[in-house]
Protein backbone atom coordinates (compact mmCIF):
# COMPACT_ATOMS: atom_id res chain seq x y z
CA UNK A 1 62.12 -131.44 164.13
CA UNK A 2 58.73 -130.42 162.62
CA UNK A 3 58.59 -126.61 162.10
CA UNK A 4 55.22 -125.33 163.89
CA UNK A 5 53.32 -122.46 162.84
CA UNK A 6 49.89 -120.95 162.95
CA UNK A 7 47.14 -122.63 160.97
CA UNK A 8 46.90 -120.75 157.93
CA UNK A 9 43.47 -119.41 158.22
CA UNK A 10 43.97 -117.74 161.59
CA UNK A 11 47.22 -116.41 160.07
CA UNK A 12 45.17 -114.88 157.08
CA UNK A 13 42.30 -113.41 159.81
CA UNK A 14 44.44 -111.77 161.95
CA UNK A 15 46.88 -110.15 159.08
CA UNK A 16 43.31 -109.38 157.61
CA UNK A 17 42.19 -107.78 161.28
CA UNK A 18 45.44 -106.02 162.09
CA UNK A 19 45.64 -104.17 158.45
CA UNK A 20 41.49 -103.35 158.84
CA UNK A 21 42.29 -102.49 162.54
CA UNK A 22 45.46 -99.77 161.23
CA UNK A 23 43.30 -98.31 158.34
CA UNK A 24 40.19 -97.54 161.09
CA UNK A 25 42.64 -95.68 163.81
CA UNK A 26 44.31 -93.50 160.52
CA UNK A 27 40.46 -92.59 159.49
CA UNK A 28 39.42 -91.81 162.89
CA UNK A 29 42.50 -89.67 163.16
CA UNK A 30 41.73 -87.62 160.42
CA UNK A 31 38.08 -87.41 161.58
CA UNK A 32 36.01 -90.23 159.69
CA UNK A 33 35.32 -93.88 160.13
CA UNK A 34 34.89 -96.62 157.60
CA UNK A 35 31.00 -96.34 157.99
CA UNK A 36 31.64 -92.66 157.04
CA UNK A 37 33.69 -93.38 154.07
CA UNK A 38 30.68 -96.09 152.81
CA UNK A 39 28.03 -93.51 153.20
CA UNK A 40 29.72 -90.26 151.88
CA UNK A 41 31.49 -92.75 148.80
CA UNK A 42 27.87 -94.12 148.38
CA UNK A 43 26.16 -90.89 147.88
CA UNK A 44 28.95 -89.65 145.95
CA UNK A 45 29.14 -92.58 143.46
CA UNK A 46 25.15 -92.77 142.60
CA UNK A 47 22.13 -90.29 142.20
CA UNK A 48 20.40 -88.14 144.88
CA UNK A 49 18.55 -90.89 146.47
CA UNK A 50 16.07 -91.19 149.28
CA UNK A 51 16.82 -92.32 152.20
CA UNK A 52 15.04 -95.67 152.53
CA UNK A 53 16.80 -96.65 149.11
CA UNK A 54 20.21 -95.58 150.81
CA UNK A 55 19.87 -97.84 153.42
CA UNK A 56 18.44 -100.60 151.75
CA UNK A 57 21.78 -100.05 149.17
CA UNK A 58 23.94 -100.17 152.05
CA UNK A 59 22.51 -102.40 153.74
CA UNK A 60 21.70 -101.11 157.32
CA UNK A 61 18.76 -100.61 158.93
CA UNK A 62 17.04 -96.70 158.09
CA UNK A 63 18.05 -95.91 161.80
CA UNK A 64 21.46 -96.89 161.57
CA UNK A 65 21.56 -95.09 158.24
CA UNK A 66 19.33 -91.73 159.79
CA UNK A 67 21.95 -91.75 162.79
CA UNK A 68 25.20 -91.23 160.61
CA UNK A 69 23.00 -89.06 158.44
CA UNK A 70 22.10 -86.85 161.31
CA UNK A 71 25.73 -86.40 162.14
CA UNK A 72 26.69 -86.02 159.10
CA UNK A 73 24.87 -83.48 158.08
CA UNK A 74 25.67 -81.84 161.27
CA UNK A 75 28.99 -81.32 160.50
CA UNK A 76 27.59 -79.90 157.06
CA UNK A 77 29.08 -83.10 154.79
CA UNK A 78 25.33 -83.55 153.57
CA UNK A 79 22.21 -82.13 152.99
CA UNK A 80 18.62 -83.64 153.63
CA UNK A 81 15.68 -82.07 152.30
CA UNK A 82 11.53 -83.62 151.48
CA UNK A 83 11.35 -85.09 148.77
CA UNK A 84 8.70 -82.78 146.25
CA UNK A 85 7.47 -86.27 144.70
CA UNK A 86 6.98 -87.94 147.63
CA UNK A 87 6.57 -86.08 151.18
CA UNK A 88 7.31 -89.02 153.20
CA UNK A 89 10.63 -89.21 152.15
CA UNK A 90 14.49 -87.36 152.27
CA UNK A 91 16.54 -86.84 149.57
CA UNK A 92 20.03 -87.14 150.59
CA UNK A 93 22.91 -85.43 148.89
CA UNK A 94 26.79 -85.02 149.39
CA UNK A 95 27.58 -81.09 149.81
CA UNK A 96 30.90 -79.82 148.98
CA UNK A 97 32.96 -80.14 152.20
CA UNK A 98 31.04 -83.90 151.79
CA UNK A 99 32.83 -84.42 148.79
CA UNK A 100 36.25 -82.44 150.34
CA UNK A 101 36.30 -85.29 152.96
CA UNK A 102 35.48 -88.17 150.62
CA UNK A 103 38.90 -87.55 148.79
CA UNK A 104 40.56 -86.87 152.24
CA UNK A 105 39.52 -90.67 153.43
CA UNK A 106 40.32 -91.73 149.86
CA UNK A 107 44.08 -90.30 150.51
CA UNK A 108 44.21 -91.56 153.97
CA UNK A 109 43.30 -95.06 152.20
CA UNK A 110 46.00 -94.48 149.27
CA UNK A 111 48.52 -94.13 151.74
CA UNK A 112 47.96 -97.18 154.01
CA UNK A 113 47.61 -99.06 150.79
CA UNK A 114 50.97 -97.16 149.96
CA UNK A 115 52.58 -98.44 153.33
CA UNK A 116 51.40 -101.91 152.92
CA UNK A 117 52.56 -102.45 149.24
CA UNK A 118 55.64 -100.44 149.99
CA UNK A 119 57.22 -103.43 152.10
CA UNK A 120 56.87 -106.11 149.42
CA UNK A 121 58.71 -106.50 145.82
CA UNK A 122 56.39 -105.69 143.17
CA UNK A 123 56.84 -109.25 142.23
CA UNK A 124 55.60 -110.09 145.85
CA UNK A 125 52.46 -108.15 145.51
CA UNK A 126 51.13 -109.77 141.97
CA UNK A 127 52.56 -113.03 144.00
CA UNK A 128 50.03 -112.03 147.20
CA UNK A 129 47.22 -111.13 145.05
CA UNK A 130 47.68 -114.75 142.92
CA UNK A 131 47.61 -116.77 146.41
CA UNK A 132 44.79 -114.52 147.98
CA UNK A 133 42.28 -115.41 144.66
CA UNK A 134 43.31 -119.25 145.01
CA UNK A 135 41.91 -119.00 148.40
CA UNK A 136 39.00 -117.05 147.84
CA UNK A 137 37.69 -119.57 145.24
CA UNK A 138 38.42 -122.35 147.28
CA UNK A 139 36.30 -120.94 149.97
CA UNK A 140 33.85 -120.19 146.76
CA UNK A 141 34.15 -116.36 147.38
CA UNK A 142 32.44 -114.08 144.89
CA UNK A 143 34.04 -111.90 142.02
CA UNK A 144 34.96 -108.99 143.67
CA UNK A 145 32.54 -106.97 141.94
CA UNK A 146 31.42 -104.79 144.54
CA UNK A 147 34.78 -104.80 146.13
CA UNK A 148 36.61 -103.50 142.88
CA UNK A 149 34.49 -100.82 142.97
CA UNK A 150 34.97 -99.90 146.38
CA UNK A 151 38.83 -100.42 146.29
CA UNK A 152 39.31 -98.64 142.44
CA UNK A 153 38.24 -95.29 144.39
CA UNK A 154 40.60 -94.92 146.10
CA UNK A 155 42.64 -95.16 143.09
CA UNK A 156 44.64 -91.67 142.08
């Protein structure tokens, strides 16, 4: 008898949704969302920038962007202030309990990635990462530029 199983792409989504979906319940936990981690992570990584070039850097719209900013720098993780060169715009820039709950998500990433990893052979997890870039380029996905970036800081 023919063994049945899940088509491999659905199989690869939902493994994909359910370790996305763990991650986003341990950072809301600990006070923090992914969105939260992009922004604080983004204005850690680069120089004091205006707002409009945040958002266009994330990618969001400036009200998406100005409605995490506002609570963000409610809870005192950010500071926004006119920019002397141009009054029009914000400057944006990290404070120290900003950067104090960058490296908290960045831990609370560490150990998920920790959990994950800790389940397979070393062997299985060069194995994983082989099998995951043969499907990326067969589906013609990018060098992970971006993405090495993004994953590298959570690195200790």
């Amino acid at each position: 008898m023919a063994r049945v199983r899940m088509p491999l792409g659905q199989r690869l989504a939902a493994t994909a949704r359910a370790a996305d979906r763990a991650l986003d319940q341990e950072l809301v936990r600990r006070g923090g969302s992914r969105t939260v981690y992009r922004v604080l992570h983004h204005l850690a990584t680069r120089p004091a920038g205006n707002q409009a070039e945040v958002a266009e850097a994330m990618g969001l719209t400036g009200q998406t962007l100005s409605h995490h900013l506002g609570k963000l720098e409610a809870e005192g993780l950010l500071t926004r202030h006119r920019d002397p060169m141009d009054r029009r715009a914000h400057l944006v820039e990290l404070t120290d309990a900003g950067h104090a709950r960058l490296e908290e998500m960045r831990q609370t990433h560490r150990e998920h990635e920790r959990q994950l990893v800790s389940r397979l052979d070393p062997e299985e997890v060069d194995e994983l990462e082989r099998l995951l870039a043969r499907v990326d380029r067969v589906f013609g996905v990018p060098a992970p530029t971006e993405l090495e970036r993004w994953l590298a800081s959570f690195e200790d």
